[in-house]
N, C-alpha and C. Protein backbone atom coordinates (compact mmCIF):
# COMPACT_ATOMS: atom_id res chain seq x y z
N UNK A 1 112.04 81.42 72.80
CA UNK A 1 113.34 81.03 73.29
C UNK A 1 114.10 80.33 72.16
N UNK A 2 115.51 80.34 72.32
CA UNK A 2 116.21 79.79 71.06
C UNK A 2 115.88 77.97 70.91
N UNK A 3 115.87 77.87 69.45
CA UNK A 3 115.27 76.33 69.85
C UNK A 3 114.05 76.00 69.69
N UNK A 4 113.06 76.73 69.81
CA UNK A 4 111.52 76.87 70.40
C UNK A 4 110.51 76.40 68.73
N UNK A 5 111.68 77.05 67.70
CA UNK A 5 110.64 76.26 66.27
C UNK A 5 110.70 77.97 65.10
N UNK A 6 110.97 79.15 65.65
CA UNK A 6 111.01 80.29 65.18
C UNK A 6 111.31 80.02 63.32
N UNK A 7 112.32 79.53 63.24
CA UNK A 7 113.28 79.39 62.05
C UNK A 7 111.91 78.57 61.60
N UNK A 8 111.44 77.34 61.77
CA UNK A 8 110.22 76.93 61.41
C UNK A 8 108.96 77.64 60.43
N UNK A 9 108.32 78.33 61.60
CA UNK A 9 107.49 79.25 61.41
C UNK A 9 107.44 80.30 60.36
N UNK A 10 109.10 80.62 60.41
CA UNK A 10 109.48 81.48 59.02
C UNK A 10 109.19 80.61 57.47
N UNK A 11 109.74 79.36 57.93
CA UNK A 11 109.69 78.52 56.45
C UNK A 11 108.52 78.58 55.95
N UNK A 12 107.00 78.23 56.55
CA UNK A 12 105.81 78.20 56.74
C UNK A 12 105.42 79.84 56.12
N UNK A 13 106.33 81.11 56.35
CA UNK A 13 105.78 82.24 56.23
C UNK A 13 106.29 82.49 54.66
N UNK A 14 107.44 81.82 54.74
CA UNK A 14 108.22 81.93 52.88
C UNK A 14 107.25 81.66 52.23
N UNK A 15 106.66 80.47 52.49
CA UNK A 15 105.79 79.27 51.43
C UNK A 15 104.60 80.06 51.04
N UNK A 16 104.39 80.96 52.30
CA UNK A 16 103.11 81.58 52.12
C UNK A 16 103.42 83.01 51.10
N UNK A 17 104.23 83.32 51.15
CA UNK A 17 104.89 84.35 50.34
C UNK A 17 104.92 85.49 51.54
N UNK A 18 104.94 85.30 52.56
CA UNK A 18 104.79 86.04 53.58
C UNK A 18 106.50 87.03 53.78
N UNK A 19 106.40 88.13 53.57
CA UNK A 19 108.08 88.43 53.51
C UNK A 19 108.71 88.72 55.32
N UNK A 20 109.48 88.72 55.71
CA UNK A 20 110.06 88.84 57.41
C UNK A 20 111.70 89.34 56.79
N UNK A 21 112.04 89.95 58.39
CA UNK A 21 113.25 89.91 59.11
C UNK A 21 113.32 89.47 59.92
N UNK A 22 114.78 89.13 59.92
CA UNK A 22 115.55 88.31 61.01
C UNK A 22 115.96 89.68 61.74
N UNK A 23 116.08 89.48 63.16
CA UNK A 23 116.36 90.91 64.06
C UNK A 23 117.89 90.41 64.17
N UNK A 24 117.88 89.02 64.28
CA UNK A 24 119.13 88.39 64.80
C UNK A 24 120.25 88.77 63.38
N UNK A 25 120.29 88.64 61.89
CA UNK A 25 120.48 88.71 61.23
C UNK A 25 120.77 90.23 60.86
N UNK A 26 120.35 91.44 61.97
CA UNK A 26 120.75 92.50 62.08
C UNK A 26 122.01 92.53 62.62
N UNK A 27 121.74 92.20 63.74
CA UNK A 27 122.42 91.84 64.76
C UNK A 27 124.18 90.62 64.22
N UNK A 28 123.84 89.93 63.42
CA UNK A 28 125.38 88.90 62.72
C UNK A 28 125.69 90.25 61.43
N UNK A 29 125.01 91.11 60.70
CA UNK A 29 125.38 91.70 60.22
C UNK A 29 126.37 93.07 60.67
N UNK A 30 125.95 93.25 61.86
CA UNK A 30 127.03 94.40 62.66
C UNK A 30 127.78 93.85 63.08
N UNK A 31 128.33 92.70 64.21
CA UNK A 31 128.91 92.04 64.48
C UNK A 31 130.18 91.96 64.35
N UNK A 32 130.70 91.95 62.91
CA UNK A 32 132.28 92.13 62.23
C UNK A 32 132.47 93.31 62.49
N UNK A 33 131.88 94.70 62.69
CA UNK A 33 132.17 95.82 62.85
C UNK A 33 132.24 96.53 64.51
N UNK A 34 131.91 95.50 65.24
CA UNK A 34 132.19 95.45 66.60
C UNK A 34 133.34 96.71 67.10
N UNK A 35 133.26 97.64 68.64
CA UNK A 35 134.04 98.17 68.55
C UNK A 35 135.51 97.56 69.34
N UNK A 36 137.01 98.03 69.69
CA UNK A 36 137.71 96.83 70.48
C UNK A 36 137.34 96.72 71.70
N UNK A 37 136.57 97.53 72.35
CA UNK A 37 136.08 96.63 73.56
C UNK A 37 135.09 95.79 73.11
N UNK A 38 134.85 95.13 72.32
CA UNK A 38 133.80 94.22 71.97
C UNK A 38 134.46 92.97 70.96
N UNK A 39 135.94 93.37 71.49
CA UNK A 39 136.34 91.82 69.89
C UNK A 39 136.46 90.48 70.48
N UNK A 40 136.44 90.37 71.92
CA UNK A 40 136.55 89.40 72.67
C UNK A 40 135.21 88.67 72.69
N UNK A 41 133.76 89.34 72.35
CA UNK A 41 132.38 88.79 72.88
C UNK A 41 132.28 87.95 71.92
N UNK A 42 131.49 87.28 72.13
CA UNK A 42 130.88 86.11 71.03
C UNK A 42 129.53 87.25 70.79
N UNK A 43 128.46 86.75 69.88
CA UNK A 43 127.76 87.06 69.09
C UNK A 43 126.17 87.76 70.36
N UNK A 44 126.41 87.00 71.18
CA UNK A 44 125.49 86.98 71.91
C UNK A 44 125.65 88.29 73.17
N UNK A 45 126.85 88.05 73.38
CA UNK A 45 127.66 89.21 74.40
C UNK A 45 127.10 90.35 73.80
N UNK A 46 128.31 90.55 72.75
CA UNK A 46 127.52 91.59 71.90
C UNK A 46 126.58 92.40 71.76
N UNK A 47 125.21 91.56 71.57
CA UNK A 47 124.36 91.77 71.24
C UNK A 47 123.41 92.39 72.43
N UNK A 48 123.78 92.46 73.29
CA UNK A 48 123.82 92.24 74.97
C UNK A 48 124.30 93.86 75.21
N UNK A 49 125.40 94.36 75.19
CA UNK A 49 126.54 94.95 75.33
C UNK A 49 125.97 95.83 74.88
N UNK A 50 124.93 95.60 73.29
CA UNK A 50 124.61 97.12 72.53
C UNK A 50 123.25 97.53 73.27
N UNK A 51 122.54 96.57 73.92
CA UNK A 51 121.54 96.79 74.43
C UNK A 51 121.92 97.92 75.90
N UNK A 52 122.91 97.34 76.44
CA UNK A 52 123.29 98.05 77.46
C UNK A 52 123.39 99.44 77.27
N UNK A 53 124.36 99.78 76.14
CA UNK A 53 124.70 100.96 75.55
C UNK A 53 123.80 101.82 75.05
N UNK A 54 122.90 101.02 74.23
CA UNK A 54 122.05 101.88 73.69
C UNK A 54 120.50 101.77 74.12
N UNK A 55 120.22 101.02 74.77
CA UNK A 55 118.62 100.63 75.38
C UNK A 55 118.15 99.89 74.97
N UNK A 56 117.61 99.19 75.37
CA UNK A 56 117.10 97.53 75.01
C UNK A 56 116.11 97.60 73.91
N UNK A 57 115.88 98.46 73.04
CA UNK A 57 115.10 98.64 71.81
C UNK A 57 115.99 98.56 70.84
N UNK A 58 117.44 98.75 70.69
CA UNK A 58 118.57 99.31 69.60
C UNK A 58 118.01 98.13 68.64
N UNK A 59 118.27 97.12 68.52
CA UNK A 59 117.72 95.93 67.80
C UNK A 59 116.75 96.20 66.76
N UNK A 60 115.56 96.82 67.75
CA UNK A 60 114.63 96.95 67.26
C UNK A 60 114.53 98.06 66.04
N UNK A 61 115.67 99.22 66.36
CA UNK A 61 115.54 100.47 66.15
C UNK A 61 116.48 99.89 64.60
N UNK A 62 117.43 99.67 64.91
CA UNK A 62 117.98 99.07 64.04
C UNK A 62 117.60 98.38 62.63
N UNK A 63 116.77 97.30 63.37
CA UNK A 63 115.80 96.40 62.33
C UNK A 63 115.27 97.62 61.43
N UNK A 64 114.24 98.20 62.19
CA UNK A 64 113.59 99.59 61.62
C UNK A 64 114.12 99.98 60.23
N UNK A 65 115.45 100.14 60.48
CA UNK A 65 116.11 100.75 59.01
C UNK A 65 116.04 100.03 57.95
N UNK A 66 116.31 98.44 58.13
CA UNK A 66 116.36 97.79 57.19
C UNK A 66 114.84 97.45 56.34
N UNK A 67 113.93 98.02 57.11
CA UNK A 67 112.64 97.55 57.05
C UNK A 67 112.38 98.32 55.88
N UNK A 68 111.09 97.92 55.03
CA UNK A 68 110.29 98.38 54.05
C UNK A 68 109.16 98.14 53.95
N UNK A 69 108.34 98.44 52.92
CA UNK A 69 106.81 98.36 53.30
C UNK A 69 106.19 96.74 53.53
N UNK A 70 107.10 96.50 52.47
CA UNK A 70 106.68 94.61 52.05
C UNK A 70 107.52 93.69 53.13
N UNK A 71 107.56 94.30 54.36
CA UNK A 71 108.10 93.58 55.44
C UNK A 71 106.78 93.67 56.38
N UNK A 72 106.09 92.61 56.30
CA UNK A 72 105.21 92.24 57.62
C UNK A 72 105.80 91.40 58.54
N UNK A 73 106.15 90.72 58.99
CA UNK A 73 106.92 89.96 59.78
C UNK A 73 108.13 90.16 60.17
N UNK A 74 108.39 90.43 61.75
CA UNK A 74 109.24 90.39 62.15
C UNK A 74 110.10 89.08 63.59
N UNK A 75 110.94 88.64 62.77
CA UNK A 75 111.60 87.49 63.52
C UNK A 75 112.71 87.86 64.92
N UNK A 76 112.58 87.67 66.35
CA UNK A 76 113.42 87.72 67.22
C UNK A 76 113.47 88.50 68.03
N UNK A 77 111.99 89.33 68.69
CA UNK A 77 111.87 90.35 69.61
C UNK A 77 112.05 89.76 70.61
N UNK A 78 113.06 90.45 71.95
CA UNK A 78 113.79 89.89 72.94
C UNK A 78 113.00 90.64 74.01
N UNK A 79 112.25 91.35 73.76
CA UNK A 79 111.55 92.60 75.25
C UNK A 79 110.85 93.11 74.39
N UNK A 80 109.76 93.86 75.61
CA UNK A 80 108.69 94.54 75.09
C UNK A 80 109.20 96.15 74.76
N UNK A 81 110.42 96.09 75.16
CA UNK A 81 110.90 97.49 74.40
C UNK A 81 111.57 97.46 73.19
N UNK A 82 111.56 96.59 72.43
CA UNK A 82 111.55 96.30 71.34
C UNK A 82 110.05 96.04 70.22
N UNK A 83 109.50 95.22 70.60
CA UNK A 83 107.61 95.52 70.48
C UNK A 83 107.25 96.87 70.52
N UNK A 84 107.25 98.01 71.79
CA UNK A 84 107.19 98.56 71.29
C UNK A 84 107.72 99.75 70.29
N UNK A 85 108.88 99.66 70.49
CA UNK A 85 109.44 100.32 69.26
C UNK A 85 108.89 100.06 67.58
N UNK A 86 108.56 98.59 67.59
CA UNK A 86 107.57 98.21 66.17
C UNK A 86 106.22 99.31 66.13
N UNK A 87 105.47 99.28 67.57
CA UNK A 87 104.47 99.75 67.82
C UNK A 87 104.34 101.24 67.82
N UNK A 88 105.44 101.92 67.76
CA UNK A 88 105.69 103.20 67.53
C UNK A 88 105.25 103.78 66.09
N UNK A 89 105.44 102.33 65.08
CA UNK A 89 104.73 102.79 63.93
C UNK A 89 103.53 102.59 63.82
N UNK A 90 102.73 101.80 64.15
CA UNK A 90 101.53 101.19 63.74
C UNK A 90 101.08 100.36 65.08
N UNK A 91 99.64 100.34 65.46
CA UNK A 91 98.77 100.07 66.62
C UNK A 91 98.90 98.54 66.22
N UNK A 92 98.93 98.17 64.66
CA UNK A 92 98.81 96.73 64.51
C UNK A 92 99.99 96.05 64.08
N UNK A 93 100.59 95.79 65.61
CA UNK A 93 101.20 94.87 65.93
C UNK A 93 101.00 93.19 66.79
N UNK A 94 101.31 92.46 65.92
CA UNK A 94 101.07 91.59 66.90
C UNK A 94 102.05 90.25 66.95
N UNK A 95 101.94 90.40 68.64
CA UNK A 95 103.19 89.16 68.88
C UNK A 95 102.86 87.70 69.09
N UNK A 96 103.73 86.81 68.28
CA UNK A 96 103.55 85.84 68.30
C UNK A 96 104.62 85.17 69.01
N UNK A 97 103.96 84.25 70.10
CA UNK A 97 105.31 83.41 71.17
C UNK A 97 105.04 81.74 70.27
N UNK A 98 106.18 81.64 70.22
CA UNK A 98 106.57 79.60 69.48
C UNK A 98 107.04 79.21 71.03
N UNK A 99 106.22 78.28 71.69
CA UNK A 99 106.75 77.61 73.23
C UNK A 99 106.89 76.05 72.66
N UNK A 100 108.17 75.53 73.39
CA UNK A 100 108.74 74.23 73.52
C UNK A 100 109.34 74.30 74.48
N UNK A 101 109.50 73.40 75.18
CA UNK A 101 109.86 72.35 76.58
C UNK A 101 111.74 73.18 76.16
N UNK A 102 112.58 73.24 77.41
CA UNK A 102 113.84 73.32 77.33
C UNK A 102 114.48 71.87 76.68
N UNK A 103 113.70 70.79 77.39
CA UNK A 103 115.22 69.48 77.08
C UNK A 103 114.53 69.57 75.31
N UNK A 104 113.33 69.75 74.66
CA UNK A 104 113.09 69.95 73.22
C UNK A 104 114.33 70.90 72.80
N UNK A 105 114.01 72.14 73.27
CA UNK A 105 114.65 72.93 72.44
C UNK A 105 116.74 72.80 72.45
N UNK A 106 116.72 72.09 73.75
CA UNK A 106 118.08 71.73 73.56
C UNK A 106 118.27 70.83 72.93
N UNK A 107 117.95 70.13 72.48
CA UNK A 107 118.39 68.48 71.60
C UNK A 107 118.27 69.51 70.29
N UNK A 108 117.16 70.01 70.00
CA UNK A 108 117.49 70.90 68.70
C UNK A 108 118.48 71.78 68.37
N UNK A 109 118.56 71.90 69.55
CA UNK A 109 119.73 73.68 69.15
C UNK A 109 121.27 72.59 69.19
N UNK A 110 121.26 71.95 69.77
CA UNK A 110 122.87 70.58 69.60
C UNK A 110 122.49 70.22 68.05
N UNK A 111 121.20 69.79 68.05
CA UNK A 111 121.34 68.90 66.74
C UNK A 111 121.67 69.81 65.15
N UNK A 112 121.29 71.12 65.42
CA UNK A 112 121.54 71.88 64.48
C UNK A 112 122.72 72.58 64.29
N UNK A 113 123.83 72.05 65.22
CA UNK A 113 125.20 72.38 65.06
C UNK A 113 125.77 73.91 64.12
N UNK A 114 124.31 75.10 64.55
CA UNK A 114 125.10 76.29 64.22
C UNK A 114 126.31 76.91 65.22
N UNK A 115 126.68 77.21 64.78
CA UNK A 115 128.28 78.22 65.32
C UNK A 115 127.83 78.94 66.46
N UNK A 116 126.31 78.89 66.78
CA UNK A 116 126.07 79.33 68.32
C UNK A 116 125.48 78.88 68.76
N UNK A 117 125.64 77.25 68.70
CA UNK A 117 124.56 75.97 69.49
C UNK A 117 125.11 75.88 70.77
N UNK A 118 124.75 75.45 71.67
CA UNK A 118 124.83 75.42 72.59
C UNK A 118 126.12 74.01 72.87
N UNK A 119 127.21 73.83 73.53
CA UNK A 119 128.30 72.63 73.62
C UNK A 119 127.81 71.89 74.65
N UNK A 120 126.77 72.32 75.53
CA UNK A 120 126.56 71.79 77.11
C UNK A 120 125.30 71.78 77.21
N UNK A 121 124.94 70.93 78.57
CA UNK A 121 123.73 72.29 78.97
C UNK A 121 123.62 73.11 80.11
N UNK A 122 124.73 73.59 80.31
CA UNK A 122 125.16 74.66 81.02
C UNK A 122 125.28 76.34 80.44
N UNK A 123 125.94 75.94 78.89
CA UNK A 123 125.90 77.05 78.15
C UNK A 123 124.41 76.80 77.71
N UNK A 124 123.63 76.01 77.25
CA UNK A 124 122.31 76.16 77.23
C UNK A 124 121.56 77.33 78.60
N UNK A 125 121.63 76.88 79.31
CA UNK A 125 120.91 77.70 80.46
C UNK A 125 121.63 78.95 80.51
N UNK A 126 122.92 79.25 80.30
CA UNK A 126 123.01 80.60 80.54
C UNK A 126 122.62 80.98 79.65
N UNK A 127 122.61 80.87 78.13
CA UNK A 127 121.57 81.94 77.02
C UNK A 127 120.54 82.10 77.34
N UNK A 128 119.63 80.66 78.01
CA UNK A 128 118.21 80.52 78.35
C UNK A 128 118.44 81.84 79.24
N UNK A 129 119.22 82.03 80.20
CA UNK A 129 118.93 83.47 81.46
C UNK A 129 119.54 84.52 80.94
N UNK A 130 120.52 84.37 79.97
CA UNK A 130 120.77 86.19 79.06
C UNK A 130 119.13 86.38 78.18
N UNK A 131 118.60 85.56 77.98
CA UNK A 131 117.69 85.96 77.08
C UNK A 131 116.26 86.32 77.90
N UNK A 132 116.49 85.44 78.81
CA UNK A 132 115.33 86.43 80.26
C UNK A 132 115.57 87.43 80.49
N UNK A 133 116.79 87.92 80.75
CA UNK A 133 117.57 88.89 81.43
C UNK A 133 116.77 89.97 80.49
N UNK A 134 117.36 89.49 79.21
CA UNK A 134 116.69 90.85 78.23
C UNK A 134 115.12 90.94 78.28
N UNK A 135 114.77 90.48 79.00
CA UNK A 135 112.97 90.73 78.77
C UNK A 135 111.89 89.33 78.02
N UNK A 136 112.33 88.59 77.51
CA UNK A 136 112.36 87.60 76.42
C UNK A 136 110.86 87.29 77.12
N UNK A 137 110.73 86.39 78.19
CA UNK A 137 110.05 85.55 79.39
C UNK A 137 108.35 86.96 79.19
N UNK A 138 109.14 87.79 79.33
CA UNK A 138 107.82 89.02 79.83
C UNK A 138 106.98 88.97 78.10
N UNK A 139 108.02 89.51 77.00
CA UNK A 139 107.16 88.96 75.70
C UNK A 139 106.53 88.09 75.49
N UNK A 140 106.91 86.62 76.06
CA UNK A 140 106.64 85.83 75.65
C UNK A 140 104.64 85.74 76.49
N UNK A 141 105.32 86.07 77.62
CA UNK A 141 103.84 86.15 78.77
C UNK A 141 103.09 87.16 78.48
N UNK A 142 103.53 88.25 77.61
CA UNK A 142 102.64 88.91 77.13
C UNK A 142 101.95 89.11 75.37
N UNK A 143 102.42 87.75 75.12
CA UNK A 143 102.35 87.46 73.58
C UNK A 143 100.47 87.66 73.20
N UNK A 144 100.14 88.11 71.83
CA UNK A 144 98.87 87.68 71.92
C UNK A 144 98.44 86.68 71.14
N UNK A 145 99.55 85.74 70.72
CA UNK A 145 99.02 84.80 70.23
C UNK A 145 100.38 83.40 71.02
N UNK A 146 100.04 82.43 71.29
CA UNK A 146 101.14 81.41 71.87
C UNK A 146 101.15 80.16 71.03
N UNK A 147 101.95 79.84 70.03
CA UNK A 147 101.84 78.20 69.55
C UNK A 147 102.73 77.56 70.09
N UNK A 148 102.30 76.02 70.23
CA UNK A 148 103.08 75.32 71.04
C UNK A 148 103.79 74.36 70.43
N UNK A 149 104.95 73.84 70.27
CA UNK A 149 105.83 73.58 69.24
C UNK A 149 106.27 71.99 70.04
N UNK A 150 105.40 71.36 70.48
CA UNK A 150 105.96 70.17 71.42
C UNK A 150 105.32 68.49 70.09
N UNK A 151 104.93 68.42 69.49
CA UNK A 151 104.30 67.44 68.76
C UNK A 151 105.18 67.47 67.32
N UNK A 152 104.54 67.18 66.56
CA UNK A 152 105.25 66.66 64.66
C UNK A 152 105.67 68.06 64.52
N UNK A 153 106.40 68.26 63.65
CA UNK A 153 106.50 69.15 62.65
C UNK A 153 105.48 69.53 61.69
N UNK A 154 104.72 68.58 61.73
CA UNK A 154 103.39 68.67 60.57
C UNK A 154 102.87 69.26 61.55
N UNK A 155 102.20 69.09 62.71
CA UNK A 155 101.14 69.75 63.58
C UNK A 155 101.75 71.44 63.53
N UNK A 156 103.27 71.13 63.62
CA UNK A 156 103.48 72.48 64.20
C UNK A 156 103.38 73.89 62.66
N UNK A 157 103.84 73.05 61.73
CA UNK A 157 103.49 74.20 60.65
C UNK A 157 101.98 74.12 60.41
N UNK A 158 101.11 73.32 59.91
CA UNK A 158 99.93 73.57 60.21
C UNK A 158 99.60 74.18 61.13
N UNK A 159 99.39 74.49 62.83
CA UNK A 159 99.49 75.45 63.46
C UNK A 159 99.47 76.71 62.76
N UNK A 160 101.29 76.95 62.81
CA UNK A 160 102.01 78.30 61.98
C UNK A 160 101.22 78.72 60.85
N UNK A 161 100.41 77.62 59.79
CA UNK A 161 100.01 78.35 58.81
C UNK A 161 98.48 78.46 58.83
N UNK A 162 98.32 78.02 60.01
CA UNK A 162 96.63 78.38 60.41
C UNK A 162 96.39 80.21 61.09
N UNK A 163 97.74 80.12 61.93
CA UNK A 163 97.68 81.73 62.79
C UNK A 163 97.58 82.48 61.78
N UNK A 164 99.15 82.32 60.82
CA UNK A 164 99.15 83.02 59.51
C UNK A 164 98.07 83.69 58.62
N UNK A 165 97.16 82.63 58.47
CA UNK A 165 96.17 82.86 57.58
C UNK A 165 94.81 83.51 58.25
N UNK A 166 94.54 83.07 59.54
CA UNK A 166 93.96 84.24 60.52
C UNK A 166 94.17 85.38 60.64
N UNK A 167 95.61 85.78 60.73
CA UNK A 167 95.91 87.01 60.73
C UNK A 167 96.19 88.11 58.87
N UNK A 168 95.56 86.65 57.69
CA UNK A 168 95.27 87.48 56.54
C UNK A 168 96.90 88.15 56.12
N UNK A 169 98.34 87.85 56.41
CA UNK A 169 99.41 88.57 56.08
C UNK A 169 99.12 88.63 54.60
């Protein structure tokens, strides 16, 4: 869920020399090219909108292109039809869920004052339910690995760079 420590986990994967995509970062890269029924959405609508249009994998399908060999990691699967679209290439996939408490991940997502933080926590909860909506909740319950992002920052990258190194990237 947004908030949850993701952006974290990546830092932890840099250090390791571990290379990733951002799905979301697909997704702010199309964005400006929006069509005019789409100049009114914010980033999230959007992103929403293409899923509708094109099936709740487009993201995924998308990512795909940008991908290369020296991409093991992938950041921001919203549904398992996105998973499996990864899984379409290769049996070895595996998902990792980052869980934190909502009032956590809201004090973070305010405190980090990006251009799609949350102003309330009203607009908090409705991303929290666009991002169910898309499947998010079912990945997450069907993750095969879960770290829990509620203690230090030290616990939590230690964590991150313990899975990491289990899984040998």
């Amino acid at each position: 869920m947004p908030g949850s420590g993701k952006e974290e986990f990546l830092k932890v994967a840099h250090e390791s020399g571990i290379l990733f995509l951002r799905m979301g970062d697909v997704v702010r890269l199309r964005y400006p090219d929006r069509s005019a029924d789409q100049r009114n959405m914010c980033i999230g609508e959007y992103a929403e909108s293409e899923r509708h249009k094109h099936g709740y994998d487009i993201w995924a399908k998308r990512s795909l292109e940008k991908m290369n060999s020296g991409i093991l990691l992938v950041d921001g699967c919203r549904s398992m039809e996105e998973v499996n679209a990864f899984r379409s290439l290769t049996d070895d996939v595996t998902v990792i869920a980052i869980h934190s408490s909502p009032s956590v991940r809201y004090e973070r997502l305010a405190r980090r004052k990006r251009n799609d933080a949350p102003s309330n926590i009203h607009e908090f909860n409705e991303r929290d339910e666009r991002e169910i909506r898309w499947g998010l909740a079912k990945t997450i319950a069907l993750a095969d690995i879960m770290i829990y992002n509620g203690y230090s920052l030290e616990d939590f990258r230690k964590s991150s760079a313990d899975v990491l190194e289990r899984m040998s990237l």
